[in-house]
C-alpha atoms as a PDB file:
ATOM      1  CA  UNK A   1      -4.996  24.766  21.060  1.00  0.00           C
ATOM      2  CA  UNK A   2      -5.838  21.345  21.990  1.00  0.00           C
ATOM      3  CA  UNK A   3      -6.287  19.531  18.173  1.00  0.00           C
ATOM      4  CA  UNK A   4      -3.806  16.570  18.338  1.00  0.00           C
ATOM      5  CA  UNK A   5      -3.292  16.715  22.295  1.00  0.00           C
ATOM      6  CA  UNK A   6      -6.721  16.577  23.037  1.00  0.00           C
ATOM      7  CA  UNK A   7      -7.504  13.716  21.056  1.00  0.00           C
ATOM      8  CA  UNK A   8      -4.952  12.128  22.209  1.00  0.00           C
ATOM      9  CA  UNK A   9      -5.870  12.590  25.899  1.00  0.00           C
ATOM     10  CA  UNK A  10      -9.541  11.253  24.560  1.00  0.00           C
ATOM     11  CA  UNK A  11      -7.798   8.223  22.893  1.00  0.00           C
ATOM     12  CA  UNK A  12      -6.397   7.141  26.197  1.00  0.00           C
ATOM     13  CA  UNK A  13      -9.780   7.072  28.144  1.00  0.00           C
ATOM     14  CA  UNK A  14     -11.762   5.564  25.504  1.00  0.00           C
ATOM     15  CA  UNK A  15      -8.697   2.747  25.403  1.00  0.00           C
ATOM     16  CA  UNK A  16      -8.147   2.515  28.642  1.00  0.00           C
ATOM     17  CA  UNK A  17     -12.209   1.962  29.149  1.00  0.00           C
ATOM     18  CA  UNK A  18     -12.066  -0.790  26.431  1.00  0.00           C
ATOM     19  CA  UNK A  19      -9.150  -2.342  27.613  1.00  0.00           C
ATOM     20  CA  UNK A  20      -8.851  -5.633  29.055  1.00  0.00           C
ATOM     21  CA  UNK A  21      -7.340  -4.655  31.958  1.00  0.00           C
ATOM     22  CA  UNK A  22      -9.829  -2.545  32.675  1.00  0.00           C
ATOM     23  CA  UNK A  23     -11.185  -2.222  36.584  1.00  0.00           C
ATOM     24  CA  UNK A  24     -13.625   0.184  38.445  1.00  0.00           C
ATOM     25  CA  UNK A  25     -10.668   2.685  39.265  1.00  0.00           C
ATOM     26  CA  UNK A  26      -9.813   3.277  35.391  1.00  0.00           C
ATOM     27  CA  UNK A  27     -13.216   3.078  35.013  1.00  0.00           C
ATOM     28  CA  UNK A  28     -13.615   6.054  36.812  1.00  0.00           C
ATOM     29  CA  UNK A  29     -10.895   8.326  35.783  1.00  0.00           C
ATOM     30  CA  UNK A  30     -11.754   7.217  32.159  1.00  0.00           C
ATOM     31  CA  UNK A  31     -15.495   8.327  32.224  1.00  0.00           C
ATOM     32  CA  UNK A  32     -14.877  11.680  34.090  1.00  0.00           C
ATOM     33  CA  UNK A  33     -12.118  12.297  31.316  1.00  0.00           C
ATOM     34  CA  UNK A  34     -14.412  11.630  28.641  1.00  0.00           C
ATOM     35  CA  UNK A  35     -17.190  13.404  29.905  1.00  0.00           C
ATOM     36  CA  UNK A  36     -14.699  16.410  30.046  1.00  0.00           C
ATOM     37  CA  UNK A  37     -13.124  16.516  27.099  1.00  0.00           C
ATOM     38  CA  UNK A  38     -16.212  15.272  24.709  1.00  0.00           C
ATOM     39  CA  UNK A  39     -17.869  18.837  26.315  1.00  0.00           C
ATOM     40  CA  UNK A  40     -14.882  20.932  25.817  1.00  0.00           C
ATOM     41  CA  UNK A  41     -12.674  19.558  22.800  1.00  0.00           C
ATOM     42  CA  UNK A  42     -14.455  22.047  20.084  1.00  0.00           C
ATOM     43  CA  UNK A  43     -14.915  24.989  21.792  1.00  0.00           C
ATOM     44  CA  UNK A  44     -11.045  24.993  23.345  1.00  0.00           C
ATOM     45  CA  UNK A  45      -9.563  24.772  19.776  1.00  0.00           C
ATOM     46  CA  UNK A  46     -12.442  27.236  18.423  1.00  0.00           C
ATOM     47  CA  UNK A  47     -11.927  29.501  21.297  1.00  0.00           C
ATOM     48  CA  UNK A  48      -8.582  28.960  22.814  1.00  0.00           C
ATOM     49  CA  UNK A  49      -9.240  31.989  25.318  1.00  0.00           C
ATOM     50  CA  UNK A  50     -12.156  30.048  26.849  1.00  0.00           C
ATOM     51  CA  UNK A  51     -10.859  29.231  30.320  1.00  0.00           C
ATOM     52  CA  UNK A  52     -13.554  27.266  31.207  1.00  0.00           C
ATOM     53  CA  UNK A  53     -12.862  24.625  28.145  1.00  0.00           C
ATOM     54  CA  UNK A  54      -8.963  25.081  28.818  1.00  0.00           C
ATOM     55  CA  UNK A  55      -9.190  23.805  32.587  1.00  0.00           C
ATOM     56  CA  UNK A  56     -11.813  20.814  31.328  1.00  0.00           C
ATOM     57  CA  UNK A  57      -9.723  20.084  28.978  1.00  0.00           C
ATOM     58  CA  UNK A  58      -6.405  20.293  31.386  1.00  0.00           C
ATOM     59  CA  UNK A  59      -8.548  18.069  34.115  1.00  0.00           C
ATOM     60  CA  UNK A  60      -9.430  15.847  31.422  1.00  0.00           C
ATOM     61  CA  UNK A  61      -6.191  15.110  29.799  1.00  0.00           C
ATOM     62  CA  UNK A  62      -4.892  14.165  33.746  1.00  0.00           C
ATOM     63  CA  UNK A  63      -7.417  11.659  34.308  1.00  0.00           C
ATOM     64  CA  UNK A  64      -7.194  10.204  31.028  1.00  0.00           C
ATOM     65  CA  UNK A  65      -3.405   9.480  31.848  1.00  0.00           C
ATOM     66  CA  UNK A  66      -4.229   8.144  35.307  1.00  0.00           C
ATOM     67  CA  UNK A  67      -6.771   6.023  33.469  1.00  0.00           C
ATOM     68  CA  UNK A  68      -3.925   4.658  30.717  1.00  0.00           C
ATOM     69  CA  UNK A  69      -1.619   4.240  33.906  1.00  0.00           C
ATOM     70  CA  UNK A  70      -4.449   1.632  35.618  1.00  0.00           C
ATOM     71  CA  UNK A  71      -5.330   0.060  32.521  1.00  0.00           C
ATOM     72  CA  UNK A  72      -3.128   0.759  29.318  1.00  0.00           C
ATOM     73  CA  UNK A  73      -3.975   1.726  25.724  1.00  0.00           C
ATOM     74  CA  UNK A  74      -4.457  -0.721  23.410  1.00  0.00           C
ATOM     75  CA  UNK A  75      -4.338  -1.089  19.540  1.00  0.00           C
ATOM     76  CA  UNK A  76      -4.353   2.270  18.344  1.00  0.00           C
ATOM     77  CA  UNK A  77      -1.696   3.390  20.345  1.00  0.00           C
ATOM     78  CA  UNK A  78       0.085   0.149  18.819  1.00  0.00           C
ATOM     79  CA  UNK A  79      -0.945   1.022  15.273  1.00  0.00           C
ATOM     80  CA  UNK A  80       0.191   4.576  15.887  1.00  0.00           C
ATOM     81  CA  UNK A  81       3.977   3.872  17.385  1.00  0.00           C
ATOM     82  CA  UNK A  82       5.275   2.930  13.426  1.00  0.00           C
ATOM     83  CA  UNK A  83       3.715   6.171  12.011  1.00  0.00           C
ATOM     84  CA  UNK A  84       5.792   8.148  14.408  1.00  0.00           C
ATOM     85  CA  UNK A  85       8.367   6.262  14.447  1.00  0.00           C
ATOM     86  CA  UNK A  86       8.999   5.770  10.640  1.00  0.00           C
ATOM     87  CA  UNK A  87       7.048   8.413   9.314  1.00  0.00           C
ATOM     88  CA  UNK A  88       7.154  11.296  11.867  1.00  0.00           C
ATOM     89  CA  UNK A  89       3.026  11.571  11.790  1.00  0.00           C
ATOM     90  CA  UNK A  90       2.414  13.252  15.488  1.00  0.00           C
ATOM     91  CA  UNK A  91       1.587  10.816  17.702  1.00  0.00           C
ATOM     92  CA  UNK A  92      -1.950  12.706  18.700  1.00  0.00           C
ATOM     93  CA  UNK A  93      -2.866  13.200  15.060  1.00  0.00           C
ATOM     94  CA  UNK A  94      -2.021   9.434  14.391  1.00  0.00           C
ATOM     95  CA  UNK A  95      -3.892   8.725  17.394  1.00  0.00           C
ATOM     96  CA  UNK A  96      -6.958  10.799  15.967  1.00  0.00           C
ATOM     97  CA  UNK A  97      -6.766   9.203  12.490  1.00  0.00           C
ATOM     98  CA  UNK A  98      -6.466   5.500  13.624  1.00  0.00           C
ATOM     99  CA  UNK A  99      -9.007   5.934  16.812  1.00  0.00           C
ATOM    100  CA  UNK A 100     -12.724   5.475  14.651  1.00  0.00           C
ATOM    101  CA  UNK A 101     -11.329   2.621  12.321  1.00  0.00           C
ATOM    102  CA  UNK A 102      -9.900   0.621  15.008  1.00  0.00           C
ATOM    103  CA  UNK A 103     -13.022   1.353  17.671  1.00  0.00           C
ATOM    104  CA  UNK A 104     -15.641   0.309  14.623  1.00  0.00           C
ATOM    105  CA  UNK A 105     -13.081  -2.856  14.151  1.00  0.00           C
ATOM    106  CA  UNK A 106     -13.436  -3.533  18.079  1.00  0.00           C
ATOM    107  CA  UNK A 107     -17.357  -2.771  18.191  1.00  0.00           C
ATOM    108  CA  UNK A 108     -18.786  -6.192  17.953  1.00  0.00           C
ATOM    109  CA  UNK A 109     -16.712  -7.282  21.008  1.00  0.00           C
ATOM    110  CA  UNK A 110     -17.164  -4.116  23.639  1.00  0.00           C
ATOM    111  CA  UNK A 111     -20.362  -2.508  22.135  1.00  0.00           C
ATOM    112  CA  UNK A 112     -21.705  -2.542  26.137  1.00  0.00           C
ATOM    113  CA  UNK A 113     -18.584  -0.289  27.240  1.00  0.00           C
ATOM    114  CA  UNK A 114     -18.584   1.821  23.773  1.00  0.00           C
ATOM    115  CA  UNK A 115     -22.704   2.199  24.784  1.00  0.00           C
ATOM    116  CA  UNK A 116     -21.964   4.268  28.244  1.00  0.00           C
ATOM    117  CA  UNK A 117     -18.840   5.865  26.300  1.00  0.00           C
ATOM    118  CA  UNK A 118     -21.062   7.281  23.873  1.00  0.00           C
ATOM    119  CA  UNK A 119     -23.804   7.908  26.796  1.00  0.00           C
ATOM    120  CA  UNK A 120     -21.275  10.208  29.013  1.00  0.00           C
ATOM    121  CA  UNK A 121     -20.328  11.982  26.026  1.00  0.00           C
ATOM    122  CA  UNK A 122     -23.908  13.042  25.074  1.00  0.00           C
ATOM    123  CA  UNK A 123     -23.846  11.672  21.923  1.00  0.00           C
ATOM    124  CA  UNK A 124     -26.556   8.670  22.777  1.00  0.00           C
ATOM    125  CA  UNK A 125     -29.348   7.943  24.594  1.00  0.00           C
ATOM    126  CA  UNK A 126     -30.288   5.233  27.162  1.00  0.00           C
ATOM    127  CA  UNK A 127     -32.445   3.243  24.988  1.00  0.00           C
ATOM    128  CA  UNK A 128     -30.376   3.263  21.706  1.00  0.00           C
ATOM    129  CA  UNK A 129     -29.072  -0.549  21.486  1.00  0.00           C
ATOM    130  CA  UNK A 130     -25.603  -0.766  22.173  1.00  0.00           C
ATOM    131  CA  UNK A 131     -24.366  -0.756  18.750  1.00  0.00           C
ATOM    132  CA  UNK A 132     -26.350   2.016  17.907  1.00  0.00           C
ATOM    133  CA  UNK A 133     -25.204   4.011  20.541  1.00  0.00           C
ATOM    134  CA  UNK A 134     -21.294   2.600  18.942  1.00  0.00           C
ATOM    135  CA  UNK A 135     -22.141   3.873  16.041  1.00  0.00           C
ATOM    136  CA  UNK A 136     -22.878   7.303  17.581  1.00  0.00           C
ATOM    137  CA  UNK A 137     -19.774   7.659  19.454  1.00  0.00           C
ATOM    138  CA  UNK A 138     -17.233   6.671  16.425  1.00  0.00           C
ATOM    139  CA  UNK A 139     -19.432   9.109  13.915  1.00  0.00           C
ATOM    140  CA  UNK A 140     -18.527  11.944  16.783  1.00  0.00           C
ATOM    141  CA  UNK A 141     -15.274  10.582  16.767  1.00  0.00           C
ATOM    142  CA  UNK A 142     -14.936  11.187  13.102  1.00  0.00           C
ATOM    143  CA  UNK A 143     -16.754  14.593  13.235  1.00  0.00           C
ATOM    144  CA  UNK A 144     -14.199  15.654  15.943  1.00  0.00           C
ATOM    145  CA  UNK A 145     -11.244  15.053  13.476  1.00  0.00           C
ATOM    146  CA  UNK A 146     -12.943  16.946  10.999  1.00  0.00           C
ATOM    147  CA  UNK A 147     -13.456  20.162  12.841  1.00  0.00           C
ATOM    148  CA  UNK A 148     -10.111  19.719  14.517  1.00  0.00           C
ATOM    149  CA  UNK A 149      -8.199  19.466  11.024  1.00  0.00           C
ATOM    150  CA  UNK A 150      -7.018  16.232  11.603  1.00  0.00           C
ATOM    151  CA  UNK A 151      -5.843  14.984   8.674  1.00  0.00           C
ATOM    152  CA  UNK A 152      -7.359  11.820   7.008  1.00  0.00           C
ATOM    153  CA  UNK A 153      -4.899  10.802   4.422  1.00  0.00           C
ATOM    154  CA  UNK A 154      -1.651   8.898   5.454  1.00  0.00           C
ATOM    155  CA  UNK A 155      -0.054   9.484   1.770  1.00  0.00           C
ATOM    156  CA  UNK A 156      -0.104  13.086   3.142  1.00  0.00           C
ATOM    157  CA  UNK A 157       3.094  11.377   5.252  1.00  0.00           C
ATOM    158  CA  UNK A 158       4.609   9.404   2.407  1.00  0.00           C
ATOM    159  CA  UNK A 159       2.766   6.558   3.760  1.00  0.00           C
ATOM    160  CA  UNK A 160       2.047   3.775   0.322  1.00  0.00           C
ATOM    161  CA  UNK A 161       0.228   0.588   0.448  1.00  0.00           C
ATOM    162  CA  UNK A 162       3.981  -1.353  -0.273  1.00  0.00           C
ATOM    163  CA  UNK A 163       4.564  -0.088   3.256  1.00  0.00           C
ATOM    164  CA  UNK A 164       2.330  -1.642   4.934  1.00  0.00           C
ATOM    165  CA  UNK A 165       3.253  -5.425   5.373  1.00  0.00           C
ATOM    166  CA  UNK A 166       6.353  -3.518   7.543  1.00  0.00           C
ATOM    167  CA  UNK A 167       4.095  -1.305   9.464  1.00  0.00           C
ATOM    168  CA  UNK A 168       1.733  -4.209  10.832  1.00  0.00           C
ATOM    169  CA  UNK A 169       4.416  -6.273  11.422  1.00  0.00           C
ATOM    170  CA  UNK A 170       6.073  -3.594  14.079  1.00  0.00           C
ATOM    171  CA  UNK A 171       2.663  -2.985  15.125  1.00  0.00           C
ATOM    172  CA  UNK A 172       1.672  -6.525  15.978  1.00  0.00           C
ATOM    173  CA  UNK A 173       4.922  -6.585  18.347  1.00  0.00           C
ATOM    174  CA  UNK A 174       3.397  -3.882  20.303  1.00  0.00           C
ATOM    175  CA  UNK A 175       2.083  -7.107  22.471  1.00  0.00           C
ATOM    176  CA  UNK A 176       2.084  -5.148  26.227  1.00  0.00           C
ATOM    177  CA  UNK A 177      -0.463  -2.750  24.204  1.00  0.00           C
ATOM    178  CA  UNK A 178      -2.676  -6.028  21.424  1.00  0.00           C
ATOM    179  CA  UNK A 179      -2.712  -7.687  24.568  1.00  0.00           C
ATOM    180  CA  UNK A 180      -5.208  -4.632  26.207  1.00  0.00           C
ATOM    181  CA  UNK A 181      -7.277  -5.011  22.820  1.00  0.00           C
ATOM    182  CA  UNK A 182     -10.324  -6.699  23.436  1.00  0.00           C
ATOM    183  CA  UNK A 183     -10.518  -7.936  19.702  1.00  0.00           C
ATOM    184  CA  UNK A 184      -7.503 -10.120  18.307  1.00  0.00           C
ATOM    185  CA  UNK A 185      -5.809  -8.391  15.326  1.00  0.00           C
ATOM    186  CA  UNK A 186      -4.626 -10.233  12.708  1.00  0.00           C
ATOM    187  CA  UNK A 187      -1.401  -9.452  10.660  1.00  0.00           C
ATOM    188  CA  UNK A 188      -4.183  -8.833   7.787  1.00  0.00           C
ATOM    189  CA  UNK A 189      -6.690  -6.730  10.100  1.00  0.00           C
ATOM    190  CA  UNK A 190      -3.532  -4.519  10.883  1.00  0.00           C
ATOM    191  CA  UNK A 191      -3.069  -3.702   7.381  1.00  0.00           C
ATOM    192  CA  UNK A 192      -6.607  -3.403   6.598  1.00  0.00           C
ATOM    193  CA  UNK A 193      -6.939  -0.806   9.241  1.00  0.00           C
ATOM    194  CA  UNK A 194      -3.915   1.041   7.927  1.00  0.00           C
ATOM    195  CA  UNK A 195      -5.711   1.005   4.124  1.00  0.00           C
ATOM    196  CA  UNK A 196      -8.580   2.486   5.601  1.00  0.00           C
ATOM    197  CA  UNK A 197      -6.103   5.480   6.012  1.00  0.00           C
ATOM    198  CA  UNK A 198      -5.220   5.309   2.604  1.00  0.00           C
ATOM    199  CA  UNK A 199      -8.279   6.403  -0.033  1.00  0.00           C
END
């Protein structure tokens, strides 16, 4: 069932939709994919047999890629390629884990886009401000990884704070994906973001 897969797919819309490169045709595909897959995540991994969830989830996942092919992913994806690389963490689940920190990180510069994101999802409504409504959207973020079993702990991976210096450092290089981000990240944000993984 669609745990680490679907948040992945979710991870590329709500990048792509943040993105600096974003335009009205990602735009489009990444809405429609969130609106999908924010209605269908829960029940497809509660109820695999669902058809209905399976095929929104399917249709979602494909729009989300042809929104990540118009605009690119950004940070998370970038904070996510060392995990996998060094530490064999699945790229969805590292995906899932980084995806609240680094969108609460980002809010103060794309509140306005993380407002409708929240909106199509149906976790807001249309007079919340726009960080309230960013607010909403990462807490359903994080409530997602919880029912999903996504875990929350990188020392579950052998991750350890004296690796982190390294890990930011291959991050930050990810520039075709901190480039998309619409906040700057510091060598120090990287690792701060990482810690946040690391209770």
């Amino acid at each position: 069932p669609p745990a680490a897969t679907g948040m992945d797919a979710f991870t590329h819309s709500l990048e792509s939709f943040i993105s600096t490169k974003a335009n009205p045709i990602s735009d489009a595909f990444a809405l429609e994919s969130m609106r999908l897959i924010a209605g269908s995540i829960v029940e497809a991994w509660q109820q695999p047999e669902s058809v209905r969830a399976r095929g929104d989830m399917l249709l979602g996942s494909m729009y989300g890629g042809l929104a990540l092919t118009a605009a690119g992913t950004a940070a998370v994806h970038a904070l996510a390629y060392p995990l996998g690389g060094k530490f064999h963490v699945t790229h969805g689940v590292a995906n899932a884990m980084l995806l609240p920190h680094v969108m609460a990180f980002n809010l103060d510069s794309c509140a306005e886009r993380l407002k409708r994101a929240a909106l199509v999802c149906g976790v807001a409504q249309q007079d919340d401000s726009n960080e309230t409504a960013a607010h909403k959207l990462i807490e359903q973020i994080r409530q997602w990884t919880q029912v999903l079993n996504i875990p929350q702990n990188l020392r579950e991976f052998g991750v350890a704070e004296e690796h982190l210096a390294d890990m930011a450092g291959a991050a930050s290089k990810v520039t075709r994906l901190m480039t998309n981000n619409p906040k700057a990240l510091s060598l120090d944000d990287i690792q701060q973001l990482y810690r946040c993984l690391l209770p």
